[in-house]
N, C-alpha and C. Protein backbone atom coordinates (compact mmCIF):
# COMPACT_ATOMS: atom_id res chain seq x y z
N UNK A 1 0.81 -1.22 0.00
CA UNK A 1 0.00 0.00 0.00
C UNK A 1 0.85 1.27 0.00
N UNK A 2 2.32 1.34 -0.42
CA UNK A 2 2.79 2.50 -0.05
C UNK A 2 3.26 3.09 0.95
N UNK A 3 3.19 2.25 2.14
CA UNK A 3 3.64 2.83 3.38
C UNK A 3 4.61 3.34 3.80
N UNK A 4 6.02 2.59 3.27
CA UNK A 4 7.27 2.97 2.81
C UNK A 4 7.78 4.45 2.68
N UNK A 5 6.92 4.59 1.15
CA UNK A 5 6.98 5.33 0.81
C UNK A 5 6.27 6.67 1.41
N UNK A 6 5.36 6.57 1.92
CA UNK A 6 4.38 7.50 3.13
C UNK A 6 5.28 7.66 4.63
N UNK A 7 5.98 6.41 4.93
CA UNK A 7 6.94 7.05 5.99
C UNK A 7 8.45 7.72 5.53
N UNK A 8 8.42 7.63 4.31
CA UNK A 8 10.04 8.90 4.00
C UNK A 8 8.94 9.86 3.88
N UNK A 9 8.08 10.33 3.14
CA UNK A 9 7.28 11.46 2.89
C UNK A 9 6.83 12.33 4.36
N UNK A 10 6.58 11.53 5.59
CA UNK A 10 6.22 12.26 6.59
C UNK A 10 7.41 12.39 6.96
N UNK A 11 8.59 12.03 7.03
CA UNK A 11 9.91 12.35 7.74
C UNK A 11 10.34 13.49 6.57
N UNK A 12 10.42 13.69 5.43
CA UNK A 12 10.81 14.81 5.02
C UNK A 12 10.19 16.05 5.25
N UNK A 13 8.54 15.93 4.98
CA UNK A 13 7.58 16.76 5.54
C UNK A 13 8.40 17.70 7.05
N UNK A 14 8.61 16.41 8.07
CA UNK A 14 8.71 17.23 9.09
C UNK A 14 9.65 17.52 9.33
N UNK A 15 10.91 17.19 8.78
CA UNK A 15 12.51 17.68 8.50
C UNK A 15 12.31 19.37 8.05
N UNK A 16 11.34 19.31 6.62
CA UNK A 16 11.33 20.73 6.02
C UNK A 16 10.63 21.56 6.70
N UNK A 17 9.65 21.07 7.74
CA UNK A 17 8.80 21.66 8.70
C UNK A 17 9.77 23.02 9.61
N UNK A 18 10.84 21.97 10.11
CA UNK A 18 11.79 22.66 11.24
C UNK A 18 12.41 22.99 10.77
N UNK A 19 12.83 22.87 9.18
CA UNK A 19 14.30 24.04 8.57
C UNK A 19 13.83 24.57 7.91
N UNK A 20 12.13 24.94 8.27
CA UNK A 20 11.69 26.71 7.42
C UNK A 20 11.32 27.19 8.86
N UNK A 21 11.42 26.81 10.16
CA UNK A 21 11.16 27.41 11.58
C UNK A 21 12.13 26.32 12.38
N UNK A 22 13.45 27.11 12.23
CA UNK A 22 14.79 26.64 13.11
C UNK A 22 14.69 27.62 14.64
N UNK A 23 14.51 26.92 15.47
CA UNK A 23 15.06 27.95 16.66
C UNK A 23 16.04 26.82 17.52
N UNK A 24 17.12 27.89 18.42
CA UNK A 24 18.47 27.88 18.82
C UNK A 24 18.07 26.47 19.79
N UNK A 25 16.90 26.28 19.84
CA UNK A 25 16.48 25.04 21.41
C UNK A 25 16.33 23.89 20.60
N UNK A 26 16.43 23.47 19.65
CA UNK A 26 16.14 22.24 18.85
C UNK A 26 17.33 21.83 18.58
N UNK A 27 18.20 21.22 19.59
CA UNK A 27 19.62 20.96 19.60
C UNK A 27 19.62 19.57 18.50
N UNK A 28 18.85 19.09 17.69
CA UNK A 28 19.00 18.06 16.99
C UNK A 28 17.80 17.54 16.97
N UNK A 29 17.31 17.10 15.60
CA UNK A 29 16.54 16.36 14.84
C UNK A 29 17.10 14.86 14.46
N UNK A 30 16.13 13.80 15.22
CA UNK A 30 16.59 12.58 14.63
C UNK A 30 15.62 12.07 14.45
N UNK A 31 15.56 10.47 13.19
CA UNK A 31 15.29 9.59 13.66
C UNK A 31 14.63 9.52 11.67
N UNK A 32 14.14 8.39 11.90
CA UNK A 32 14.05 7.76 10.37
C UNK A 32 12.19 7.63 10.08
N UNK A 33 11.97 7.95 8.86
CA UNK A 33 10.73 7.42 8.17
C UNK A 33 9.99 8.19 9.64
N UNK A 34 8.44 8.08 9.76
CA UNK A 34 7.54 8.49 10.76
C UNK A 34 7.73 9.03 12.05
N UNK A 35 8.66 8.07 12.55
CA UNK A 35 9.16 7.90 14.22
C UNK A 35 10.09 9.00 14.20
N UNK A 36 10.50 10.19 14.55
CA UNK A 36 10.99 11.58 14.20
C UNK A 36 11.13 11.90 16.44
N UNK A 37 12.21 12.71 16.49
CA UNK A 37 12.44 12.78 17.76
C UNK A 37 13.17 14.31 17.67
N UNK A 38 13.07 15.20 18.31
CA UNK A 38 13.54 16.54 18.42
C UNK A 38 13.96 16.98 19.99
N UNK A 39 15.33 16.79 19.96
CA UNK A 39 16.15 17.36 21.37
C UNK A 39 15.70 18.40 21.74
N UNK A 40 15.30 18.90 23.11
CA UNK A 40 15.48 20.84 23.14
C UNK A 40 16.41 20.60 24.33
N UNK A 41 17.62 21.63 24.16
CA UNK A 41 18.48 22.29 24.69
C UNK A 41 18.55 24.30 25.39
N UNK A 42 18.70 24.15 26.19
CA UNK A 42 19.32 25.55 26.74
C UNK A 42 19.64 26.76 25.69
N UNK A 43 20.47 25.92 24.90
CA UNK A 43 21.42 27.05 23.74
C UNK A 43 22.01 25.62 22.94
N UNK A 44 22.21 26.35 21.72
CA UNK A 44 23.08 25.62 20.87
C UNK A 44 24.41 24.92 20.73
N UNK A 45 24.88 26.06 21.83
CA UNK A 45 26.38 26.12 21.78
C UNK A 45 26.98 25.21 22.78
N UNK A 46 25.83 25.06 23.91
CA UNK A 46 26.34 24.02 25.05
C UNK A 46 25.69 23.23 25.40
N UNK A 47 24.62 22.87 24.12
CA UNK A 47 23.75 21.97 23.95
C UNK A 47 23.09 21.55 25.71
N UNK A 48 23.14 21.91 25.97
CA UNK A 48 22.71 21.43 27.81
C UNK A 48 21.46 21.11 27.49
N UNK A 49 20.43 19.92 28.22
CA UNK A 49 19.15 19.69 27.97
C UNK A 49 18.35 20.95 28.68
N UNK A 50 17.22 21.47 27.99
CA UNK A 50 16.12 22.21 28.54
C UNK A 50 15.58 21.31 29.66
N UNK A 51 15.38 22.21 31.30
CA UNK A 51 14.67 21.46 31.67
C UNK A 51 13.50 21.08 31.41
N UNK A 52 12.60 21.93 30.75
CA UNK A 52 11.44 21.83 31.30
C UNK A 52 10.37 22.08 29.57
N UNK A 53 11.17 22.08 28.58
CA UNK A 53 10.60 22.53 27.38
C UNK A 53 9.86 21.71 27.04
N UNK A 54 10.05 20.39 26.34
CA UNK A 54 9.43 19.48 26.05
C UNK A 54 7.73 18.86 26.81
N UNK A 55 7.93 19.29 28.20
CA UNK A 55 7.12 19.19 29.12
C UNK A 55 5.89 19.97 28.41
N UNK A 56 6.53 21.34 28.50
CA UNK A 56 5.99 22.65 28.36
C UNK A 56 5.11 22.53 26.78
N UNK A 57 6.16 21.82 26.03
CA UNK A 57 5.81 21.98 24.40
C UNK A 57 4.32 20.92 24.49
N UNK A 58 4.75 19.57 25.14
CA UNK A 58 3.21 18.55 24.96
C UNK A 58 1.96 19.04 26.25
N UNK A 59 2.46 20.03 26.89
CA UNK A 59 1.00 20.83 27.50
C UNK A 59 0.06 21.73 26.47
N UNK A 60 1.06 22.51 25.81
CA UNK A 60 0.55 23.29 24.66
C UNK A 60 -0.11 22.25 24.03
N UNK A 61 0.10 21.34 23.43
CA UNK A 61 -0.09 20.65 22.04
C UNK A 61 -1.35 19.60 22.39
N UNK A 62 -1.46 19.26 23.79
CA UNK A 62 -2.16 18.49 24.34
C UNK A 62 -3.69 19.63 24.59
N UNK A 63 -3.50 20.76 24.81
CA UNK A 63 -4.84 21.78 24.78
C UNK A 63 -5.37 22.22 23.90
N UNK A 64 -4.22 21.75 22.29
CA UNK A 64 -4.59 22.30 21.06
C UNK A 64 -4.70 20.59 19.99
N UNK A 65 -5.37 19.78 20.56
CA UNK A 65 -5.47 18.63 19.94
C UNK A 65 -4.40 17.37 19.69
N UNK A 66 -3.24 18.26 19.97
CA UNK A 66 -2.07 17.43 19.11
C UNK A 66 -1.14 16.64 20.13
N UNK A 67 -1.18 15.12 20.01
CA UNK A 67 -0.87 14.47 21.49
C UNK A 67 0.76 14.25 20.61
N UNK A 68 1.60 14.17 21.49
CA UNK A 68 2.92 13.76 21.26
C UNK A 68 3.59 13.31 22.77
N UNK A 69 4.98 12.87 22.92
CA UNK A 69 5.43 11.85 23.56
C UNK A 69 6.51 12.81 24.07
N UNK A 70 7.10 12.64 25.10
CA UNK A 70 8.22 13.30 25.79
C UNK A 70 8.79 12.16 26.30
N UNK A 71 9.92 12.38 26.19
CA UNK A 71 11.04 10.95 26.48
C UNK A 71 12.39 11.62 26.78
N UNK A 72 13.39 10.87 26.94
CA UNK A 72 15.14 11.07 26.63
C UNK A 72 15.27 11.10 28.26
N UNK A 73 16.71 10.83 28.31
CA UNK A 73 17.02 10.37 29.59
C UNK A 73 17.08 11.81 30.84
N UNK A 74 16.78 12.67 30.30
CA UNK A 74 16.60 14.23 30.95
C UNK A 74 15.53 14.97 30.40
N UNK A 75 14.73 13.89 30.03
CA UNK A 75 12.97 14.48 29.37
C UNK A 75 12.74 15.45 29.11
N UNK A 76 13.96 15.59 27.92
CA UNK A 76 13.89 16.89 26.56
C UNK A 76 13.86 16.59 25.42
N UNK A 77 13.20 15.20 25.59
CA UNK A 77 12.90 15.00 23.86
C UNK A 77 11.48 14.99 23.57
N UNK A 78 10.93 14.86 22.68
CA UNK A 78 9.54 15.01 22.08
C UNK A 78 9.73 14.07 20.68
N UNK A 79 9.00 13.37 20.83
CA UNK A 79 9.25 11.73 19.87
C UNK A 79 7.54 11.86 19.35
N UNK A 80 7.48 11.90 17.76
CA UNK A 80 6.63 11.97 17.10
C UNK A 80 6.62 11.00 15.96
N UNK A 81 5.53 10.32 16.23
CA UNK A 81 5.40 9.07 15.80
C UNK A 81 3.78 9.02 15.00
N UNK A 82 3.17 10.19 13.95
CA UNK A 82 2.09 10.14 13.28
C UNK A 82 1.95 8.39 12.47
N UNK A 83 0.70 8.54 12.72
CA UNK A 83 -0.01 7.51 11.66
C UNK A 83 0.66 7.25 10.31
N UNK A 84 0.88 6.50 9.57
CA UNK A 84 1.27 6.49 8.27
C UNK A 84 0.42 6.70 7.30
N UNK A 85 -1.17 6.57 7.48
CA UNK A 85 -1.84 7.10 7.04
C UNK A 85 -2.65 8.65 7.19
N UNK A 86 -2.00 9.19 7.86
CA UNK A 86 -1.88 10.67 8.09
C UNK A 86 -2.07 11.54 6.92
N UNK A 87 -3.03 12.17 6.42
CA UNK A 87 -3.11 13.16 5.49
C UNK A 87 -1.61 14.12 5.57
N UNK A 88 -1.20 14.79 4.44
CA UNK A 88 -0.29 15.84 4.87
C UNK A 88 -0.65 16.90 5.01
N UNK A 89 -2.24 17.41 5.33
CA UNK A 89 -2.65 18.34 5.64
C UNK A 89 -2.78 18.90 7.11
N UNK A 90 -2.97 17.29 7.22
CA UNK A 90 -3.48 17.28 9.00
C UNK A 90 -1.95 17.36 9.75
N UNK A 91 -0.72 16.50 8.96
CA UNK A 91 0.31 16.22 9.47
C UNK A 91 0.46 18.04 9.52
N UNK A 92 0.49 19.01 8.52
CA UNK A 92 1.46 20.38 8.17
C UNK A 92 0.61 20.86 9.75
N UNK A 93 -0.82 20.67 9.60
CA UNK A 93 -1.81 21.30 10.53
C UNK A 93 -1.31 21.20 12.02
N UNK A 94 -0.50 19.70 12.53
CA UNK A 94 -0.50 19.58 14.06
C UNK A 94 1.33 19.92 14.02
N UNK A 95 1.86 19.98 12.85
CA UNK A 95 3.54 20.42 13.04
C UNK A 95 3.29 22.61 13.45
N UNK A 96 2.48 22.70 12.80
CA UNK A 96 2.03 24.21 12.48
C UNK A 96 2.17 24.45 14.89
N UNK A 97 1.00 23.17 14.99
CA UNK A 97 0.71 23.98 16.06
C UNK A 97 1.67 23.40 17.29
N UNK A 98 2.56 23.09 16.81
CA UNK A 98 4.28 22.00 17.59
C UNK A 98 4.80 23.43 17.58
N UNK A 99 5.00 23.79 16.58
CA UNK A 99 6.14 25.19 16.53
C UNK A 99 5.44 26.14 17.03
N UNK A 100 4.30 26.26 17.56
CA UNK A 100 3.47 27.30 18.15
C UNK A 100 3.34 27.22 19.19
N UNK A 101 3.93 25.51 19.95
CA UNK A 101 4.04 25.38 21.21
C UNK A 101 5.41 25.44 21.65
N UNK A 102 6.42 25.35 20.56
CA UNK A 102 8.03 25.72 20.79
C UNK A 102 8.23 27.17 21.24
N UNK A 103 7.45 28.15 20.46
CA UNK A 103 7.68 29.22 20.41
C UNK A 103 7.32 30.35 21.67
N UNK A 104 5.99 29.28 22.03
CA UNK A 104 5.69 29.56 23.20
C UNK A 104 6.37 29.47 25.13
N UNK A 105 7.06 28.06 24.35
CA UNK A 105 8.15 27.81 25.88
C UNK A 105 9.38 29.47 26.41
N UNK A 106 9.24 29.40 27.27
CA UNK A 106 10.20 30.19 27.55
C UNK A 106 11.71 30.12 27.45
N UNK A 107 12.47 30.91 27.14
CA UNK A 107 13.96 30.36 26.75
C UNK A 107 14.83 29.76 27.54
């Protein structure tokens, strides 16, 4: 059915998502096909984990429909793992309101 091919399409989707809205706290983007994971850090430069961002980011996202996962061994990651059958409308729609909950954390 394509699925394959639907999980590189949502991992590029949300690759190009965050390198047309880069900010200094997204110390690294990983992870392959669907399953997509985004570090937040302090600053760039000394990469230190954010305490409290990721927390902060799935409160936002959790009041605005959009459930996502907080993980990493200092619970500053945010691990996004959409459907493979995910429209890319709905996918642009709940990344739209991710960066609206990034933007919102305090620095």
């Amino acid at each position: 059915d394509g699925l394959l091919e639907k999980a590189r399409r949502i991992e590029q989707v949300i690759r190009e998502h965050f390198e047309q809205n880069p900010d200094p706290r997204i110390g690294e983007i990983r992870g392959r096909g669907a399953m997509m994971a985004l570090e937040f850090v302090t600053d760039s430069t000394s990469k230190n984990p954010h305490p409290t961002a990721a927390k902060d980011i799935a409160a936002y996202c959790l009041e605005r429909g959009v459930l996502i996962l907080t993980t990493g061994t200092y619970g500053n990651v945010v691990r996004l793992l959409p459907s493979l059958t995910i429209s890319e409308e709905l996918l642009s729609e709940a990344l739209d309101i991710f960066v609206e909950a990034i933007r919102s954390v305090d620095q």
